[in-house]
N, C-alpha and C. Protein backbone atom coordinates (compact mmCIF):
# COMPACT_ATOMS: atom_id res chain seq x y z
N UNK A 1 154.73 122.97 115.57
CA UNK A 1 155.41 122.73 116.84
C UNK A 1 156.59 121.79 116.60
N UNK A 2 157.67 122.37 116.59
CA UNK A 2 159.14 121.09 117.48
C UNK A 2 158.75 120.39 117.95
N UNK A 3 159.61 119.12 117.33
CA UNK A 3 159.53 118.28 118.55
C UNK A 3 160.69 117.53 118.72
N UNK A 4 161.08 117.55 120.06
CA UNK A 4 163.06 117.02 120.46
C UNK A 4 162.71 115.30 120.60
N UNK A 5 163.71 115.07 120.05
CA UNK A 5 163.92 113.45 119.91
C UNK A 5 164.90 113.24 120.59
N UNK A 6 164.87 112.78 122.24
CA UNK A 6 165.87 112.09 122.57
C UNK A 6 165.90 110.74 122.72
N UNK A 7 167.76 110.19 123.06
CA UNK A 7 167.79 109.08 122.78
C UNK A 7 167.78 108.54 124.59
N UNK A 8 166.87 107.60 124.40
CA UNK A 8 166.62 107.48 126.11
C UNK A 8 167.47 105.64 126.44
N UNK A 9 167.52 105.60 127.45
CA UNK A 9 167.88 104.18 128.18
C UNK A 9 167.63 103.89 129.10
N UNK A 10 166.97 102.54 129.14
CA UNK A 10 166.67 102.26 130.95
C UNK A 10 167.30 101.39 131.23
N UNK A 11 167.11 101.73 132.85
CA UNK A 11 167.92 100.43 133.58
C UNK A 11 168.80 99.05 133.02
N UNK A 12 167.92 98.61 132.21
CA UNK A 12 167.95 97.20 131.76
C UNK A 12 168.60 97.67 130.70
N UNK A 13 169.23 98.92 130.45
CA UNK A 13 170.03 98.90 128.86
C UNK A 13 169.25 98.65 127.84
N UNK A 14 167.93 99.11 127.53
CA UNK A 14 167.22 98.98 126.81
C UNK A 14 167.38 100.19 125.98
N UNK A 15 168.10 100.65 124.77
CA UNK A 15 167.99 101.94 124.16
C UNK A 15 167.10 102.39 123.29
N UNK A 16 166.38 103.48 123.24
CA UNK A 16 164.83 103.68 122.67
C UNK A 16 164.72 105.71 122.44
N UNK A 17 163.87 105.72 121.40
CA UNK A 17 163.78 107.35 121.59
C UNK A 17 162.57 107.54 122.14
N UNK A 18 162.71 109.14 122.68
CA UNK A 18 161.66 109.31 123.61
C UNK A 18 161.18 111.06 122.56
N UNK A 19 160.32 110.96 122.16
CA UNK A 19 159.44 112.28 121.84
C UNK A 19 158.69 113.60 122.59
N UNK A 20 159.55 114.91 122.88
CA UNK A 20 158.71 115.80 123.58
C UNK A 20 158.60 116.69 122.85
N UNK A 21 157.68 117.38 123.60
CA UNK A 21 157.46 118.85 123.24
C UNK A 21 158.36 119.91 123.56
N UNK A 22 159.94 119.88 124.04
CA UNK A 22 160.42 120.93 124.74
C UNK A 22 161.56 119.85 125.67
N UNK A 23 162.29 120.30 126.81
CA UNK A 23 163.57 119.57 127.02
C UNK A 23 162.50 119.58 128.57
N UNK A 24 161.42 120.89 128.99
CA UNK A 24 161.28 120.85 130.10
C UNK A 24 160.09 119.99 130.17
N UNK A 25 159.50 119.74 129.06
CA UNK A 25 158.23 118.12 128.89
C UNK A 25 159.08 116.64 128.97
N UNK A 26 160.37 116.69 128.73
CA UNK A 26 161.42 115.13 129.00
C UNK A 26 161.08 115.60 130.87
N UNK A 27 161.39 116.44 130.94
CA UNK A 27 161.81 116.74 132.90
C UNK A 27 160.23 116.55 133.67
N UNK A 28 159.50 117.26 132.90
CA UNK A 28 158.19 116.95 133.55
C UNK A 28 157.73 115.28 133.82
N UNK A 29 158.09 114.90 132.73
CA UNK A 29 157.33 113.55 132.54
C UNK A 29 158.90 112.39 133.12
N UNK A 30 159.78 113.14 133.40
CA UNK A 30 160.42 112.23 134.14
C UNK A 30 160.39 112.05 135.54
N UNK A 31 159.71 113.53 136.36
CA UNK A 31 159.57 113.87 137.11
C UNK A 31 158.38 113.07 137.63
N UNK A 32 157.38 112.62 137.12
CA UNK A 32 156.04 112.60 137.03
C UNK A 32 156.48 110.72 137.55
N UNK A 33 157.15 110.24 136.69
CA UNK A 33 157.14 108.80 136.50
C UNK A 33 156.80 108.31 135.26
N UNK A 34 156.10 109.16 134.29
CA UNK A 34 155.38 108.85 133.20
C UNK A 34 156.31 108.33 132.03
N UNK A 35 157.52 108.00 132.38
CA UNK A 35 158.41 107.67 131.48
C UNK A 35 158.73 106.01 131.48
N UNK A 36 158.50 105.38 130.39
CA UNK A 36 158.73 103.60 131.03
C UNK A 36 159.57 103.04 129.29
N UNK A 37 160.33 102.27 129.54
CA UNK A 37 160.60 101.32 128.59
C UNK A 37 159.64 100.77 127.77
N UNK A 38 159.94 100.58 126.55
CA UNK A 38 158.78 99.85 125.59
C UNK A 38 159.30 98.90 125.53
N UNK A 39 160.40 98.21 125.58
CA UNK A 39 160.79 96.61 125.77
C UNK A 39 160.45 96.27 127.56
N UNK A 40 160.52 96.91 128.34
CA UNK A 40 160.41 95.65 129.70
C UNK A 40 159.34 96.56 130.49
N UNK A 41 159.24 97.99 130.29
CA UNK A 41 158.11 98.42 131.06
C UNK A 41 158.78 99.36 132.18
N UNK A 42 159.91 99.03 132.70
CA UNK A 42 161.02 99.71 133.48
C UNK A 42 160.48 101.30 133.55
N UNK A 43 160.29 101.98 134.83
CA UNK A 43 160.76 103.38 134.68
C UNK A 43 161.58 104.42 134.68
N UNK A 44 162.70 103.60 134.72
CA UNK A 44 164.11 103.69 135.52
C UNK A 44 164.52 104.26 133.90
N UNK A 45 164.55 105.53 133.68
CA UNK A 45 164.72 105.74 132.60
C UNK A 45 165.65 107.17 132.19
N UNK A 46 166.39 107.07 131.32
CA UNK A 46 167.48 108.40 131.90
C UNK A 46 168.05 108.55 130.05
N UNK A 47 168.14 110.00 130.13
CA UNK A 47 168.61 110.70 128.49
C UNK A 47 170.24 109.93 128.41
N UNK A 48 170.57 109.96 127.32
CA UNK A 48 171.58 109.11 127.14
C UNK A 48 172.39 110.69 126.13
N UNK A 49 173.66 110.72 126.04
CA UNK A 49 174.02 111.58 125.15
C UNK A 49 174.05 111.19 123.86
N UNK A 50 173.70 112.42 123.20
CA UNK A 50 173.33 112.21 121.45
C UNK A 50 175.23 111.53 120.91
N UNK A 51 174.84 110.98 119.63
CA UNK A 51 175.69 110.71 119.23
C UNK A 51 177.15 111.70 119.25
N UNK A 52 177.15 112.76 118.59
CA UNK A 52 178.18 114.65 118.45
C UNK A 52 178.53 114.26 119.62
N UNK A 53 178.13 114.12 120.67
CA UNK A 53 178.90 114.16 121.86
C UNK A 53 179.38 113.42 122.47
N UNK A 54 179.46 112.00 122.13
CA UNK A 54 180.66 111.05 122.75
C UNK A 54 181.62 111.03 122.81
N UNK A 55 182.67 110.82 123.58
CA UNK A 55 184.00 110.54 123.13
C UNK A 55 184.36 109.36 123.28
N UNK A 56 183.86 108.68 122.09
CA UNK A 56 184.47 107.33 121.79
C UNK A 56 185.75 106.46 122.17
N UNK A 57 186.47 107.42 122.62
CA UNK A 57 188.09 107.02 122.46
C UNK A 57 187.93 106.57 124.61
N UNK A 58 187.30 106.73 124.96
CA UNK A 58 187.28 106.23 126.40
C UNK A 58 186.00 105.40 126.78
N UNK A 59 185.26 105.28 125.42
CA UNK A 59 183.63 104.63 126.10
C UNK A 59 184.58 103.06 126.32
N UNK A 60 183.81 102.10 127.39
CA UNK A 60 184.56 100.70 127.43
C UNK A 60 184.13 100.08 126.30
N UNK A 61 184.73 98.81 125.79
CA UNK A 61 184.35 98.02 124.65
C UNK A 61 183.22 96.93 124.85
N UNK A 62 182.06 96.91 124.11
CA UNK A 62 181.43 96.55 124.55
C UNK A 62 181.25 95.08 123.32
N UNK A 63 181.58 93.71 124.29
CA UNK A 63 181.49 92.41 122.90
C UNK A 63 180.52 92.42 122.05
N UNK A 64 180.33 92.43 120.41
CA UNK A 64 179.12 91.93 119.71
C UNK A 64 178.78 90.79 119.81
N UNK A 65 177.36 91.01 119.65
CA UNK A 65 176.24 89.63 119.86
C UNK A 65 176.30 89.57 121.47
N UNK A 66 176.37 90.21 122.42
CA UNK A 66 175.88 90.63 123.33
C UNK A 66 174.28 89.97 123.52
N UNK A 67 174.27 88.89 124.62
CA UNK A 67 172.87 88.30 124.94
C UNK A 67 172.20 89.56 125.32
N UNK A 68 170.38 89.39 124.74
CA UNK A 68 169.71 90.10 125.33
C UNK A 68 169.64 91.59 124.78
N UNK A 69 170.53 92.18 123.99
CA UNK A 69 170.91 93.51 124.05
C UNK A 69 171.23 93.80 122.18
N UNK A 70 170.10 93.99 121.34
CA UNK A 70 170.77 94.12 120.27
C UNK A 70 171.80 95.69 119.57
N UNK A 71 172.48 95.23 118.69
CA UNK A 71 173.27 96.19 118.26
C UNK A 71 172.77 97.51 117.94
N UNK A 72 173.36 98.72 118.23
CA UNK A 72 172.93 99.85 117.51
C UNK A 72 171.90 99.80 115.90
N UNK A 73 172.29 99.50 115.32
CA UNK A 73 171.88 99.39 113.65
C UNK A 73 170.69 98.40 113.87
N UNK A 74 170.55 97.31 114.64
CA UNK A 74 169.36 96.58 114.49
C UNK A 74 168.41 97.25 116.01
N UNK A 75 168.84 97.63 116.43
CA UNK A 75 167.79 98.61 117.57
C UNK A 75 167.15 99.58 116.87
N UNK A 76 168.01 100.08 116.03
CA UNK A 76 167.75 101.51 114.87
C UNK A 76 166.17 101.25 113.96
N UNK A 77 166.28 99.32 113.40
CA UNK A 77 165.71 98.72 112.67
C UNK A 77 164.45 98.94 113.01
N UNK A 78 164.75 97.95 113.96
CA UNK A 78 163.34 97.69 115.18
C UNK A 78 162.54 98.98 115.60
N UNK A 79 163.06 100.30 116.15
CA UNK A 79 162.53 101.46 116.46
C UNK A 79 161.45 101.92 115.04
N UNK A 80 162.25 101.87 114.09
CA UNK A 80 162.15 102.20 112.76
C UNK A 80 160.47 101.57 112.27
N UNK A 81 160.57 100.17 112.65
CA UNK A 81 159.75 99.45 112.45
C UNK A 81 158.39 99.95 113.03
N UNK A 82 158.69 99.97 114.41
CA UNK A 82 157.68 99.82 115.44
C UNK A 82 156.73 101.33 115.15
N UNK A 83 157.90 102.81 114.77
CA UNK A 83 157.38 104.07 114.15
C UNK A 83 156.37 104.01 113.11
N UNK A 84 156.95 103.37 112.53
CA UNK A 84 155.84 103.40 111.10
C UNK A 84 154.59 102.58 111.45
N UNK A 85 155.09 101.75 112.28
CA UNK A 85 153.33 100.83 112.60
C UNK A 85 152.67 101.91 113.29
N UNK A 86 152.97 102.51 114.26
CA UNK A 86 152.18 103.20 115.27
C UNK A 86 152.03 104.83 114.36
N UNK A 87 152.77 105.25 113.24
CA UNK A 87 151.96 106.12 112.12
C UNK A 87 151.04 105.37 111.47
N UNK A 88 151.05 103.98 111.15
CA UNK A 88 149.86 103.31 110.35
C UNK A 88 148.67 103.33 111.23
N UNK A 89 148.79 103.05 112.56
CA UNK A 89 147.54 103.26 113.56
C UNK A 89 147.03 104.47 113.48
N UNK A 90 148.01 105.45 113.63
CA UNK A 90 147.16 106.81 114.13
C UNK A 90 146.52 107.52 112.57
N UNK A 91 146.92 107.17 111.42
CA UNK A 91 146.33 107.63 110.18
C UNK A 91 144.88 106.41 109.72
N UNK A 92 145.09 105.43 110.80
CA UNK A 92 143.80 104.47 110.46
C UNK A 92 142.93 104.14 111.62
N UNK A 93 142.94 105.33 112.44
CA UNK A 93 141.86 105.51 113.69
C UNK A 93 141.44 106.40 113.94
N UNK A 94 140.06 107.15 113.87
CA UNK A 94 139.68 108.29 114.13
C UNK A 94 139.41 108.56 115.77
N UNK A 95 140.14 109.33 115.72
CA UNK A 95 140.58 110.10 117.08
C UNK A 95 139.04 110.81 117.86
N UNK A 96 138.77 109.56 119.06
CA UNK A 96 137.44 110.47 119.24
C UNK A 96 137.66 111.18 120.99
N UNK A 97 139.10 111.57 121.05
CA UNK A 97 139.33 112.52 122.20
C UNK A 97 138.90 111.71 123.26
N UNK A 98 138.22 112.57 124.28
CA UNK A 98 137.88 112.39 125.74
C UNK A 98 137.27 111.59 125.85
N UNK A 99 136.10 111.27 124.63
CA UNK A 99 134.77 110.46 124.93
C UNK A 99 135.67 109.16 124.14
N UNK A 100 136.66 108.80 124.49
CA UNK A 100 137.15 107.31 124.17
C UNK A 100 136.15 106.48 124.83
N UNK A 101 136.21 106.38 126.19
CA UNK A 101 135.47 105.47 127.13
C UNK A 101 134.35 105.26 126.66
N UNK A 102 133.45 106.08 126.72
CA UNK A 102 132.34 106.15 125.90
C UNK A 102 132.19 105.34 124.81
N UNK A 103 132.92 105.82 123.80
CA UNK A 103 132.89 105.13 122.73
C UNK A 103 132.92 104.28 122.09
N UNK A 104 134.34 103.49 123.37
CA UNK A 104 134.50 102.02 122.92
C UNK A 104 133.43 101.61 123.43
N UNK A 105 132.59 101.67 124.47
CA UNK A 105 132.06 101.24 125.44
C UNK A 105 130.62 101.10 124.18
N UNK A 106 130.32 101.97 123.49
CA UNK A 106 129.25 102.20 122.55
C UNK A 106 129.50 101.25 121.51
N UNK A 107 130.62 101.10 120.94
CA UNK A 107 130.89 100.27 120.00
C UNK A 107 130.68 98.92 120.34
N UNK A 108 131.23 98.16 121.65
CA UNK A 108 131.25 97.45 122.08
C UNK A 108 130.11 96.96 122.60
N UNK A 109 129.36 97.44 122.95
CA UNK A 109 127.60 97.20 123.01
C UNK A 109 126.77 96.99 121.30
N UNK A 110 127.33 97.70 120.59
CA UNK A 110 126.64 97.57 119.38
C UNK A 110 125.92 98.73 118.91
N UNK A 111 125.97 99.76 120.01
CA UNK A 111 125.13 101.14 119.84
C UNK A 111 125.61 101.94 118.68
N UNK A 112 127.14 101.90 118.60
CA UNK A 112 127.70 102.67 117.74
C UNK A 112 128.51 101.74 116.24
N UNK A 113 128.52 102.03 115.23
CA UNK A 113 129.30 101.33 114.15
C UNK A 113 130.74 101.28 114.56
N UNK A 114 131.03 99.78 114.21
CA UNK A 114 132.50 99.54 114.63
C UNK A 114 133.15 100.03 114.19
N UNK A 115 134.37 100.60 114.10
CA UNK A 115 135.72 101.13 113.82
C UNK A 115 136.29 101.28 114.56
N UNK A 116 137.88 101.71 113.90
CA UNK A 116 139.36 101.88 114.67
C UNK A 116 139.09 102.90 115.41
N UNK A 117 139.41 103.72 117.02
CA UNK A 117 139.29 104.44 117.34
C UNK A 117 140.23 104.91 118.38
N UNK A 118 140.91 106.03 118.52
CA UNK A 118 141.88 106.32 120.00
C UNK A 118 141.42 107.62 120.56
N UNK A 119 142.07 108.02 121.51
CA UNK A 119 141.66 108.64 121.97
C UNK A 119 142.57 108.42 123.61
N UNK A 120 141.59 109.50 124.76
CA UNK A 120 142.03 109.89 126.05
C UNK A 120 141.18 109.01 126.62
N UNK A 121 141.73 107.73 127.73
CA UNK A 121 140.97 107.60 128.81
C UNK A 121 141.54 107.56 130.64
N UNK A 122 141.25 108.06 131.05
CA UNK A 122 141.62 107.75 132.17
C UNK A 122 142.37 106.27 132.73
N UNK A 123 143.17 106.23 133.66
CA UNK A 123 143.49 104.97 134.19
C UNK A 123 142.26 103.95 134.91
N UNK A 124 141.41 104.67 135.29
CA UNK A 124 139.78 103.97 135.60
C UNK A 124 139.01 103.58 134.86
N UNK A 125 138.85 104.56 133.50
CA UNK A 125 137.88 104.05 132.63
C UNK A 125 138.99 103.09 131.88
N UNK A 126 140.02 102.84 131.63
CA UNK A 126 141.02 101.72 130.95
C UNK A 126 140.49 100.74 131.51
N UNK A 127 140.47 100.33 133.07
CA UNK A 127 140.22 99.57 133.95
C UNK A 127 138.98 99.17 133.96
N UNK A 128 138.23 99.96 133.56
CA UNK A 128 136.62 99.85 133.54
C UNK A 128 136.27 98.91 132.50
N UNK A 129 136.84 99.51 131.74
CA UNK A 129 136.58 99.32 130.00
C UNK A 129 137.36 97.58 130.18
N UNK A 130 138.40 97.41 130.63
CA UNK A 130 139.13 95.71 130.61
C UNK A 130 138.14 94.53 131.14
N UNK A 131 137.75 95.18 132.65
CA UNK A 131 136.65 94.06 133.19
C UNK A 131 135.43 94.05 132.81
N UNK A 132 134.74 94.48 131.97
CA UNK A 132 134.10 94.69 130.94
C UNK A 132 134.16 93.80 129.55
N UNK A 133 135.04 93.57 129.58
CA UNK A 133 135.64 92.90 128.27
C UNK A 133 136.35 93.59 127.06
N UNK A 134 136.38 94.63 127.40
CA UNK A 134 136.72 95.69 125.89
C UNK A 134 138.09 95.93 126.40
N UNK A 135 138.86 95.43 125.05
CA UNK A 135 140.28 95.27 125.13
C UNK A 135 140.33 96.71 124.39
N UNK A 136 141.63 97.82 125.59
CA UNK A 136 142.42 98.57 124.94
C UNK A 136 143.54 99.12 125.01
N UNK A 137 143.97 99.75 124.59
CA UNK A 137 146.12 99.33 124.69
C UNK A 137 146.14 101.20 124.72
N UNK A 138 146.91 101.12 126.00
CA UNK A 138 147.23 102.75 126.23
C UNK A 138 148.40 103.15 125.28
N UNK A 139 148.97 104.41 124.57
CA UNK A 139 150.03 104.75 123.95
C UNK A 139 150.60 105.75 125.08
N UNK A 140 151.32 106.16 124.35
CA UNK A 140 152.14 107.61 124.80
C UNK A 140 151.33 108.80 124.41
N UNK A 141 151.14 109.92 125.43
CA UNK A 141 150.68 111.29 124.69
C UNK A 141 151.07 111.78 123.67
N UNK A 142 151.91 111.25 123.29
CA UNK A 142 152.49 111.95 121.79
C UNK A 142 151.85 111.53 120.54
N UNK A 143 150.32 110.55 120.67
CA UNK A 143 149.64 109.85 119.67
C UNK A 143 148.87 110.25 119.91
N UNK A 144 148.26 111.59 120.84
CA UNK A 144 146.90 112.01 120.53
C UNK A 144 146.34 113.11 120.43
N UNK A 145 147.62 113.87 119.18
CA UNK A 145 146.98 114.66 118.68
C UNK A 145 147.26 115.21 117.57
N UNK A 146 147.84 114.06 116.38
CA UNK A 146 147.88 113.43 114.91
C UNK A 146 149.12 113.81 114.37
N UNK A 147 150.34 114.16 115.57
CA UNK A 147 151.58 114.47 115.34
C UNK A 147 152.22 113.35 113.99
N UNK A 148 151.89 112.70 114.05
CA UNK A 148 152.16 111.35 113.86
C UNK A 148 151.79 111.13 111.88
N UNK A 149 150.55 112.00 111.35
CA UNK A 149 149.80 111.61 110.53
C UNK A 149 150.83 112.49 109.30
């Protein structure tokens, strides 16, 4: 399966790529709300044009070292960075699908042997699973189903 890499921006000028399956999975999931910034959380989030298609010669000038807002090449860095950690997660967690909730929930009792684990949970069982005490960190759908490995 393809997969389109666009270059996304939110509100806050936060520039970041966004991973789909297709141009009409960016529209779905923009449609949806399901689209948010990984620096501020923002959903305010909109395709930016690929590089081939600027015309440089009218974009405004924008000062370097710009508070708040790093440069192309060190945004590039950082993205770069953050990719390879979240391939180091998904090649060092066995993916136990639907029955996430479950699972952590098993582990976390002691029923089941500890390990790394991801998976699907609902926004309830996330919620469930927090006041509970069992810490777990939602991703993007695009980490659960070993695109990544």
């Amino acid at each position: 399966m393809a997969i389109k890499v666009f270059d996304l921006e939110c509100a806050q000028g936060h520039l970041f790529e966004g991973w789909f399956s297709s141009h009409d999975d960016y529209d779905t999931q923009q449609a949806r709300g399901l689209l948010s910034c990984p620096m501020c959380g923002i959903t305010q989030v909109s395709k930016r044009l690929s590089a081939p298609h600027v015309n440089v010669g009218h974009a405004p000038q924008v000062p370097s070292g710009q508070a708040g807002s790093p440069q192309p090449a060190q945004a590039a860095r950082i993205q770069a960075a953050i990719m390879q950690q979240l391939r180091t997660l998904v090649r060092n967690t066995e993916n136990v699908g639907d029955r996430f909730a479950v699972e952590a929930r098993r582990i976390h009792e002691g029923e089941a042997d500890e390990r790394p684990i991801r998976g699907v949970a609902t926004p309830a069982e996330r919620e469930a699973l927090a006041a509970d005490g069992i810490a777990v960190v939602a991703l993007p759908d695009i980490f659960d189903d070993d695109r990544l490995q």
